[in-house]
Protein backbone atom coordinates (compact mmCIF):
# COMPACT_ATOMS: atom_id res chain seq x y z
CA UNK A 1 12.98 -9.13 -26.94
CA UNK A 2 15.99 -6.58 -27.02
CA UNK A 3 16.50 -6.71 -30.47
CA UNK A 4 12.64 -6.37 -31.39
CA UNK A 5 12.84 -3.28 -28.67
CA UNK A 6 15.58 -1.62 -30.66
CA UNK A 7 14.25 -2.40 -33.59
CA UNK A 8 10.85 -0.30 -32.99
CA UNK A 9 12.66 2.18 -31.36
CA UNK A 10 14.44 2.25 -34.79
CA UNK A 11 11.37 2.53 -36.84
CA UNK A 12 10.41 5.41 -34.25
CA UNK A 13 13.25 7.18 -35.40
CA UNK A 14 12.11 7.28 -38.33
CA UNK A 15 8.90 8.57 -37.94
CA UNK A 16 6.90 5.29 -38.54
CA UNK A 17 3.79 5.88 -36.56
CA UNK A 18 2.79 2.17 -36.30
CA UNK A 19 5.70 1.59 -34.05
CA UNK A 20 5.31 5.11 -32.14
CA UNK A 21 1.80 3.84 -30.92
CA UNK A 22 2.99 0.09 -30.31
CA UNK A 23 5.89 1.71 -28.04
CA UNK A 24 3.26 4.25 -26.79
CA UNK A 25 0.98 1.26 -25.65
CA UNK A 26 4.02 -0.40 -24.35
CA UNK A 27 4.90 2.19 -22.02
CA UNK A 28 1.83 4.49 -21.33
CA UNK A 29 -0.14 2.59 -18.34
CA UNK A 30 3.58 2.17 -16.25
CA UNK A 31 4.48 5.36 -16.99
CA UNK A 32 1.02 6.90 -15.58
CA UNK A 33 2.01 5.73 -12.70
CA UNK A 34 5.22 7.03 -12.48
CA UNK A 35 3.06 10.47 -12.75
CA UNK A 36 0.00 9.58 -10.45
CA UNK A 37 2.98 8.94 -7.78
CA UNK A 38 3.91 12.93 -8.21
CA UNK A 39 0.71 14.98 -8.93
CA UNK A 40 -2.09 12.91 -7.48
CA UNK A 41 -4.63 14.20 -10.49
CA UNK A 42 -5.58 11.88 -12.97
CA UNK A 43 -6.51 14.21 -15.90
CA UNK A 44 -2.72 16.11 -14.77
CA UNK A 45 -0.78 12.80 -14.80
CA UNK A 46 -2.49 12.11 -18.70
CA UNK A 47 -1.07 14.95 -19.69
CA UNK A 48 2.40 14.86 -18.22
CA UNK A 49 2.52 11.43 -19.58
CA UNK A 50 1.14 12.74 -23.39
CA UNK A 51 3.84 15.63 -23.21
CA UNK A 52 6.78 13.24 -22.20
CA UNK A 53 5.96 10.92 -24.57
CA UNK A 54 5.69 14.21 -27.44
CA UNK A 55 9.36 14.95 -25.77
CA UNK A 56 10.41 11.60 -26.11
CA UNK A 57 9.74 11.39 -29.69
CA UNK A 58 11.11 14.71 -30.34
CA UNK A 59 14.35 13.70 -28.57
CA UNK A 60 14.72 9.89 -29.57
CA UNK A 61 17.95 10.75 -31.37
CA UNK A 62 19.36 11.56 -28.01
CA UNK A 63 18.45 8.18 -26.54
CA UNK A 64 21.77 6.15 -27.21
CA UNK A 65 20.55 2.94 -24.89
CA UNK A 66 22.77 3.32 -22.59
CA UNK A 67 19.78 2.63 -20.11
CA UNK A 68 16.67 0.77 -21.46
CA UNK A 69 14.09 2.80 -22.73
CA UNK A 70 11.85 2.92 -19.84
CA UNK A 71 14.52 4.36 -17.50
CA UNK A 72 15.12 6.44 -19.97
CA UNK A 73 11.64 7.72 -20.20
CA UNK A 74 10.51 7.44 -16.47
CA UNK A 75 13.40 10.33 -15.88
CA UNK A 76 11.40 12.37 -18.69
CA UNK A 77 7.68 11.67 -16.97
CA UNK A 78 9.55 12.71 -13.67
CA UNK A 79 11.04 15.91 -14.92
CA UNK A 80 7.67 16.55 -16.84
CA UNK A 81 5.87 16.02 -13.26
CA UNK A 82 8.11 18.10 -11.41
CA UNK A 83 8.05 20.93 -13.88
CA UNK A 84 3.88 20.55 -13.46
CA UNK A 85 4.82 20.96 -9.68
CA UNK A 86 6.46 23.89 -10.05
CA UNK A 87 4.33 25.67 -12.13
CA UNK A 88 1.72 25.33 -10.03
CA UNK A 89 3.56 26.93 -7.00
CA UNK A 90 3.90 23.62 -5.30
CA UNK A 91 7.39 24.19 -6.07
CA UNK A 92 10.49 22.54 -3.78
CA UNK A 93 12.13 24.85 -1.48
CA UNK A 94 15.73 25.36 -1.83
CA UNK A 95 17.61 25.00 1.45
CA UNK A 96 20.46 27.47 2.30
CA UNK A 97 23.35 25.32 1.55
CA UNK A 98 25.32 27.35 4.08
CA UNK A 99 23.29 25.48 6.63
CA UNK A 100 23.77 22.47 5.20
CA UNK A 101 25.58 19.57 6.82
CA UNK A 102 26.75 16.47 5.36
CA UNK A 103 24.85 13.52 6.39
CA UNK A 104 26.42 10.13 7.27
CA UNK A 105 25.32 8.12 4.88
CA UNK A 106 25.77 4.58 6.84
CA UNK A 107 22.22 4.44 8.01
CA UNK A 108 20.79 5.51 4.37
CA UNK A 109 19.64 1.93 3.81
CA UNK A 110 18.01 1.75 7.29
CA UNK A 111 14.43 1.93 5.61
CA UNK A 112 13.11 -0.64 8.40
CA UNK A 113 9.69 0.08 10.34
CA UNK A 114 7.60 -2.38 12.44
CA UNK A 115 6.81 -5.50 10.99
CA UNK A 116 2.54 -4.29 11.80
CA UNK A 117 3.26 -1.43 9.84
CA UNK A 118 1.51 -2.08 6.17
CA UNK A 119 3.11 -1.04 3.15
CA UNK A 120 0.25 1.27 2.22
CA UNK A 121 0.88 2.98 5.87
CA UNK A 122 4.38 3.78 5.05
CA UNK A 123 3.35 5.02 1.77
CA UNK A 124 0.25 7.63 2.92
CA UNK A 125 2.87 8.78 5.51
CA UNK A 126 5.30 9.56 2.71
CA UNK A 127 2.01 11.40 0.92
CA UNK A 128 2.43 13.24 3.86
CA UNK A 129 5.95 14.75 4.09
CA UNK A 130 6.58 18.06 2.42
CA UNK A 131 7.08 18.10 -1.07
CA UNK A 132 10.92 18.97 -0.60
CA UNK A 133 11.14 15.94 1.25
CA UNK A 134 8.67 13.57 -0.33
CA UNK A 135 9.91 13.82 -3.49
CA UNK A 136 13.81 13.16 -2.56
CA UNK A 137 12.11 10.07 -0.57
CA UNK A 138 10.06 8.93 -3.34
CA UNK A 139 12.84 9.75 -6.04
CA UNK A 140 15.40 7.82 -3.86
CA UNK A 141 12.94 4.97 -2.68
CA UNK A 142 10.23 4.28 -4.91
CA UNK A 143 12.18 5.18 -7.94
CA UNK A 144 15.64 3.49 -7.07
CA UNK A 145 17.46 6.66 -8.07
CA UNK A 146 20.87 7.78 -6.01
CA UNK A 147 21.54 11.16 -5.25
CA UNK A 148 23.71 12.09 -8.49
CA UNK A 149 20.50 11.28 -10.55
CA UNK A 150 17.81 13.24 -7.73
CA UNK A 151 20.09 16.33 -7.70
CA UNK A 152 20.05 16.42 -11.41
CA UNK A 153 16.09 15.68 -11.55
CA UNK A 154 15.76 18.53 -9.05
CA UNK A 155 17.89 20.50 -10.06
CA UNK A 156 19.55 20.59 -6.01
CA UNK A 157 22.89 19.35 -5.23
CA UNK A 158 23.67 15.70 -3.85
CA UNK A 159 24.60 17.51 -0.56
CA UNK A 160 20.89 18.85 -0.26
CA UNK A 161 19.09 15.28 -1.81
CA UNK A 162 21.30 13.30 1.31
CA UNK A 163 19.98 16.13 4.00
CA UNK A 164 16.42 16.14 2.47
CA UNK A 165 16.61 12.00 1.95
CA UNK A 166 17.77 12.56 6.19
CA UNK A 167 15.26 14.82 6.99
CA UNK A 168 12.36 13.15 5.16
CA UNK A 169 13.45 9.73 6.99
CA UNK A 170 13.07 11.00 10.30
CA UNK A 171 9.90 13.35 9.45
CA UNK A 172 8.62 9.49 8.16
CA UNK A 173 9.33 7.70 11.90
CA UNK A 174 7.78 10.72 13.42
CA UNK A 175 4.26 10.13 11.27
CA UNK A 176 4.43 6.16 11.91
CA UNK A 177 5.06 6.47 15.47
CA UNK A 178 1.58 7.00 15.94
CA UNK A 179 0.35 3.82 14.05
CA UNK A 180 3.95 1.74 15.74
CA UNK A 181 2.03 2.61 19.51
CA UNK A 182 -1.02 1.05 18.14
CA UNK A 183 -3.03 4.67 18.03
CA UNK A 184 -3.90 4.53 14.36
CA UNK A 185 -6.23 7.33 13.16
């Protein structure tokens, strides 16, 4: 399978449109969503996906396989979505770095709510958070990134992805308290 993956990937560099649409097909329903995830609009998500995969193509000389493919195009959709985000004033807000502190990172893998809490809870509380938050959250634990890769993405530093990754943790608790107590809405 990895050999017939580089070998379309090949045939993509080259232009061959047979293999750009079997490696479009391959790709396009995951990678929509990757984009539903960020902007929550159907016809918006179509196009970010459309325009990454233009980029992709475009850029394929860069890709050098040091990830796979999809990883490699996931971060594009991402960027792509984020970019959509910003444009539209939905932007992230920077926080002062002065203000900053570091943030112990022992408890970052303490991701662990009440067993009666339902995976679907935990993730329209996350739909919840703001957008400087929810996207370091769903960047770090949807998307398996670490904070090197967010801070790129977001163009932040890792200092700010840890205290928004912090902040966004403890903003989640606070909305599934609530539904923990047994006062669902």
């Amino acid at each position: 399978m990895k050999t017939l993956q580089v070998d379309i990937i090949e045939q993509c560099k080259q232009n061959d449109r047979t293999a750009q649409l079997r490696l479009y097909n391959q790709y396009c329903d995951g990678m929509y969503v990757v984009a539903m995830r960020f902007v929550k609009d159907s016809m918006e998500a179509e196009d970010i996906v459309q325009e990454a995969f233009i980029k992709a193509f475009t850029k394929l000389n860069q890709y050098s396989a040091e990830v796979t493919f999809g990883a490699w195009l996931k971060r594009i959709v991402i960027n792509r979505a984020i970019d959509y985000l910003k444009s539209k004033k939905q932007h992230l807000q920077d926080l002062d770095e002065v203000h900053l502190k570091v943030v112990d990172t022992s408890y970052e893998n303490e991701w662990l709510v009440e067993d009666t809490i339902t995976v679907d809870e935990v993730k329209d509380a996350i739909e919840k958070l703001p957008d400087k938050y929810r996207h370091v959250v769903m960047l770090y634990l949807m998307e398996g990134y670490d904070h090197q890769e967010i801070s790129e993405i977001l163009n932040i530093s890792e200092v700010a992805s840890r205290t928004q990754l912090s902040r966004g943790k403890a903003k989640l608790k606070e909305l599934l308290i609530p539904i923990k107590n047994g006062t669902r809405s």
